[in-house]
C-alpha atoms as a PDB file:
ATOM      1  CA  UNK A   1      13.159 -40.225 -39.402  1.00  0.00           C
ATOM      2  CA  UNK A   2      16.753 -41.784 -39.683  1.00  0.00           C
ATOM      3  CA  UNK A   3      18.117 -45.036 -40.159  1.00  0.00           C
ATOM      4  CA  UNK A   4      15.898 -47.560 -38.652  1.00  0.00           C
ATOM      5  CA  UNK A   5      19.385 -49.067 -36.574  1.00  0.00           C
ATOM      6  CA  UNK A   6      18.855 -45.397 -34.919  1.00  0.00           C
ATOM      7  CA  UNK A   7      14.958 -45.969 -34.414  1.00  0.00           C
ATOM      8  CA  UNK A   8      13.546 -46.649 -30.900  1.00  0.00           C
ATOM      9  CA  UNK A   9      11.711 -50.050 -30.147  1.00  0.00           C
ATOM     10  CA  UNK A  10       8.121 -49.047 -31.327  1.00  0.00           C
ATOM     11  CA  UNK A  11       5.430 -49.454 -34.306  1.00  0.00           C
ATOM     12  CA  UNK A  12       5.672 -47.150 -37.031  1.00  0.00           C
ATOM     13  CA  UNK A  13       3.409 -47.043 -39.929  1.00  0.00           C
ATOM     14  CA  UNK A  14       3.626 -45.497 -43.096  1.00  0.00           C
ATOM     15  CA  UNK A  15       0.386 -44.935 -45.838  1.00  0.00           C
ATOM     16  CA  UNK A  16       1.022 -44.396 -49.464  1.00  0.00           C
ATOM     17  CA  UNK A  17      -1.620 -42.244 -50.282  1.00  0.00           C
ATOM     18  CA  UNK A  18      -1.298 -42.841 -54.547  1.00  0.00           C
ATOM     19  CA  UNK A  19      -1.786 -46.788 -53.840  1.00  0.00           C
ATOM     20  CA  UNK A  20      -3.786 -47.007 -50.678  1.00  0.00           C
ATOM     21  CA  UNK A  21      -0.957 -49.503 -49.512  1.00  0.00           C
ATOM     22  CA  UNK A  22       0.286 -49.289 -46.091  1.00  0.00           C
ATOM     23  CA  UNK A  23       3.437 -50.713 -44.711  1.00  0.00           C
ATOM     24  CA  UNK A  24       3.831 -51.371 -40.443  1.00  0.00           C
ATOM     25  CA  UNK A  25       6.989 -51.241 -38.913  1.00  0.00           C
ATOM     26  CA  UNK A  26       7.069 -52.941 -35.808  1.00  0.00           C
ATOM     27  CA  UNK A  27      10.983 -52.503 -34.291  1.00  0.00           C
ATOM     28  CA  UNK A  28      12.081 -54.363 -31.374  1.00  0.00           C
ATOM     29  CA  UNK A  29      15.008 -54.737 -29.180  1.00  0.00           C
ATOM     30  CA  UNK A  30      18.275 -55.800 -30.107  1.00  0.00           C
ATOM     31  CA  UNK A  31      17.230 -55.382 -34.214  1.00  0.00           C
ATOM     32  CA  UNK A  32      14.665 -57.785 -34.025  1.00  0.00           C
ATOM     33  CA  UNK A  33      11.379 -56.789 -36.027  1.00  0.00           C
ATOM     34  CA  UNK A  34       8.671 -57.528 -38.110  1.00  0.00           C
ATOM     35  CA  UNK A  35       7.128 -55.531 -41.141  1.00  0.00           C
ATOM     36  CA  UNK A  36       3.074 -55.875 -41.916  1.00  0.00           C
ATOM     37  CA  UNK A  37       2.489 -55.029 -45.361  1.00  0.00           C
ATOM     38  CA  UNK A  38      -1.395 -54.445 -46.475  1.00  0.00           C
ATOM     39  CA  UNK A  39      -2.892 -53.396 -49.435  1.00  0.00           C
ATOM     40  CA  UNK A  40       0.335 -53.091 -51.358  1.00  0.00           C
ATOM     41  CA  UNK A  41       0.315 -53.773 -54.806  1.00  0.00           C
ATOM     42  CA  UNK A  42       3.286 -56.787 -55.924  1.00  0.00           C
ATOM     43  CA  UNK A  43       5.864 -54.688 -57.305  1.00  0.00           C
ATOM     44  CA  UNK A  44       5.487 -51.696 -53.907  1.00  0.00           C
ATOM     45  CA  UNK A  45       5.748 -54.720 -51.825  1.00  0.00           C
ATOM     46  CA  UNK A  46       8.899 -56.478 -53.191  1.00  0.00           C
ATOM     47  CA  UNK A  47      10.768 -53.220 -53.769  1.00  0.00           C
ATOM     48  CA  UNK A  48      10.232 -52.861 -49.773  1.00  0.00           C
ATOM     49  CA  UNK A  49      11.345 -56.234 -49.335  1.00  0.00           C
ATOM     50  CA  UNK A  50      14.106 -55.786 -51.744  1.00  0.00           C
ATOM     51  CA  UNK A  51      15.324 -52.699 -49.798  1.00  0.00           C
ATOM     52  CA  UNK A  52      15.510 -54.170 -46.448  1.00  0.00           C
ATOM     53  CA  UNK A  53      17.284 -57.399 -47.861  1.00  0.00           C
ATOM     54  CA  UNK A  54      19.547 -55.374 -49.238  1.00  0.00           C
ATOM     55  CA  UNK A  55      19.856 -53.523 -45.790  1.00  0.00           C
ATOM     56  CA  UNK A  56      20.187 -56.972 -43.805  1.00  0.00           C
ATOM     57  CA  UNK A  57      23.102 -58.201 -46.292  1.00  0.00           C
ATOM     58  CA  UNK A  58      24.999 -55.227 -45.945  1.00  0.00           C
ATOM     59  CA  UNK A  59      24.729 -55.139 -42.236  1.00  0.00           C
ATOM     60  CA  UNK A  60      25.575 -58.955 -41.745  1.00  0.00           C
ATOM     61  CA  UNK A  61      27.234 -59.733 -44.966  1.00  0.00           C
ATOM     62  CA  UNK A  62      28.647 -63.093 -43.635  1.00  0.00           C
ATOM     63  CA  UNK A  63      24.846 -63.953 -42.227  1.00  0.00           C
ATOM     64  CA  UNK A  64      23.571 -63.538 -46.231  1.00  0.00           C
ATOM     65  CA  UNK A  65      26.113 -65.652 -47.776  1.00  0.00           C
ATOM     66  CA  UNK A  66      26.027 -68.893 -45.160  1.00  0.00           C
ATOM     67  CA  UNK A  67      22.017 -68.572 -46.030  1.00  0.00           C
ATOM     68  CA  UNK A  68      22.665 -68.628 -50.097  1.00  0.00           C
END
Protein backbone atom coordinates (compact mmCIF):
# COMPACT_ATOMS: atom_id res chain seq x y z
CA UNK A 1 0.00 0.00 0.00
CA UNK A 2 1.08 3.70 -0.76
CA UNK A 3 0.57 6.89 0.74
CA UNK A 4 -2.72 6.98 2.39
CA UNK A 5 -3.48 10.62 0.17
CA UNK A 6 -3.33 7.79 -2.74
CA UNK A 7 -5.69 5.31 -0.73
CA UNK A 8 -9.34 4.80 -1.83
CA UNK A 9 -12.28 5.76 0.62
CA UNK A 10 -12.48 2.40 2.62
CA UNK A 11 -11.54 0.63 6.11
CA UNK A 12 -8.27 -0.81 6.37
CA UNK A 13 -6.97 -2.62 9.30
CA UNK A 14 -3.72 -3.57 10.28
CA UNK A 15 -2.75 -6.40 13.35
CA UNK A 16 0.58 -6.38 15.00
CA UNK A 17 1.04 -9.80 15.61
CA UNK A 18 4.21 -9.25 18.49
CA UNK A 19 1.65 -6.94 20.59
CA UNK A 20 -1.78 -8.19 19.75
CA UNK A 21 -2.57 -4.40 19.02
CA UNK A 22 -4.58 -3.55 16.09
CA UNK A 23 -4.92 -0.23 14.44
CA UNK A 24 -8.35 0.60 11.92
CA UNK A 25 -8.10 2.88 9.26
CA UNK A 26 -11.24 4.15 8.25
CA UNK A 27 -10.50 6.78 5.04
CA UNK A 28 -13.13 8.91 3.71
CA UNK A 29 -13.71 11.37 1.05
CA UNK A 30 -12.05 14.48 0.58
CA UNK A 31 -9.13 13.34 3.46
CA UNK A 32 -11.49 13.07 6.06
CA UNK A 33 -10.93 9.92 8.42
CA UNK A 34 -10.84 8.37 11.56
CA UNK A 35 -8.26 5.82 13.10
CA UNK A 36 -9.59 3.04 15.86
CA UNK A 37 -6.79 1.96 17.85
CA UNK A 38 -7.37 -1.32 20.20
CA UNK A 39 -5.25 -3.20 22.22
CA UNK A 40 -2.21 -1.07 21.61
CA UNK A 41 0.15 -0.70 24.19
CA UNK A 42 0.94 3.50 25.13
CA UNK A 43 4.10 3.96 23.46
CA UNK A 44 2.66 1.74 19.77
CA UNK A 45 -0.21 4.02 20.08
CA UNK A 46 1.43 7.50 20.35
CA UNK A 47 4.18 6.67 17.86
CA UNK A 48 1.01 6.12 15.40
CA UNK A 49 -0.38 9.23 16.52
CA UNK A 50 2.90 10.91 16.37
CA UNK A 51 3.33 9.77 12.72
CA UNK A 52 0.15 10.98 11.36
CA UNK A 53 0.55 14.43 13.23
CA UNK A 54 3.53 14.71 11.76
CA UNK A 55 1.84 13.76 8.35
CA UNK A 56 -1.12 16.38 8.93
CA UNK A 57 1.52 19.30 9.72
CA UNK A 58 3.44 18.71 6.80
CA UNK A 59 0.49 18.53 4.55
CA UNK A 60 -1.26 21.74 6.02
CA UNK A 61 1.61 23.42 7.66
CA UNK A 62 -0.33 26.75 8.05
CA UNK A 63 -3.48 24.56 9.61
CA UNK A 64 -0.75 23.25 12.55
CA UNK A 65 0.60 26.51 13.46
CA UNK A 66 -2.93 28.69 13.73
CA UNK A 67 -3.87 25.50 16.15
CA UNK A 68 -0.46 25.92 18.42
Amino acid sequence: MGPLCDTPPGAYVYLCESSNAEFEFVLGAGGHGQVNVSFARVPDATAVLDALMAAFSEQHPQAWQSAT
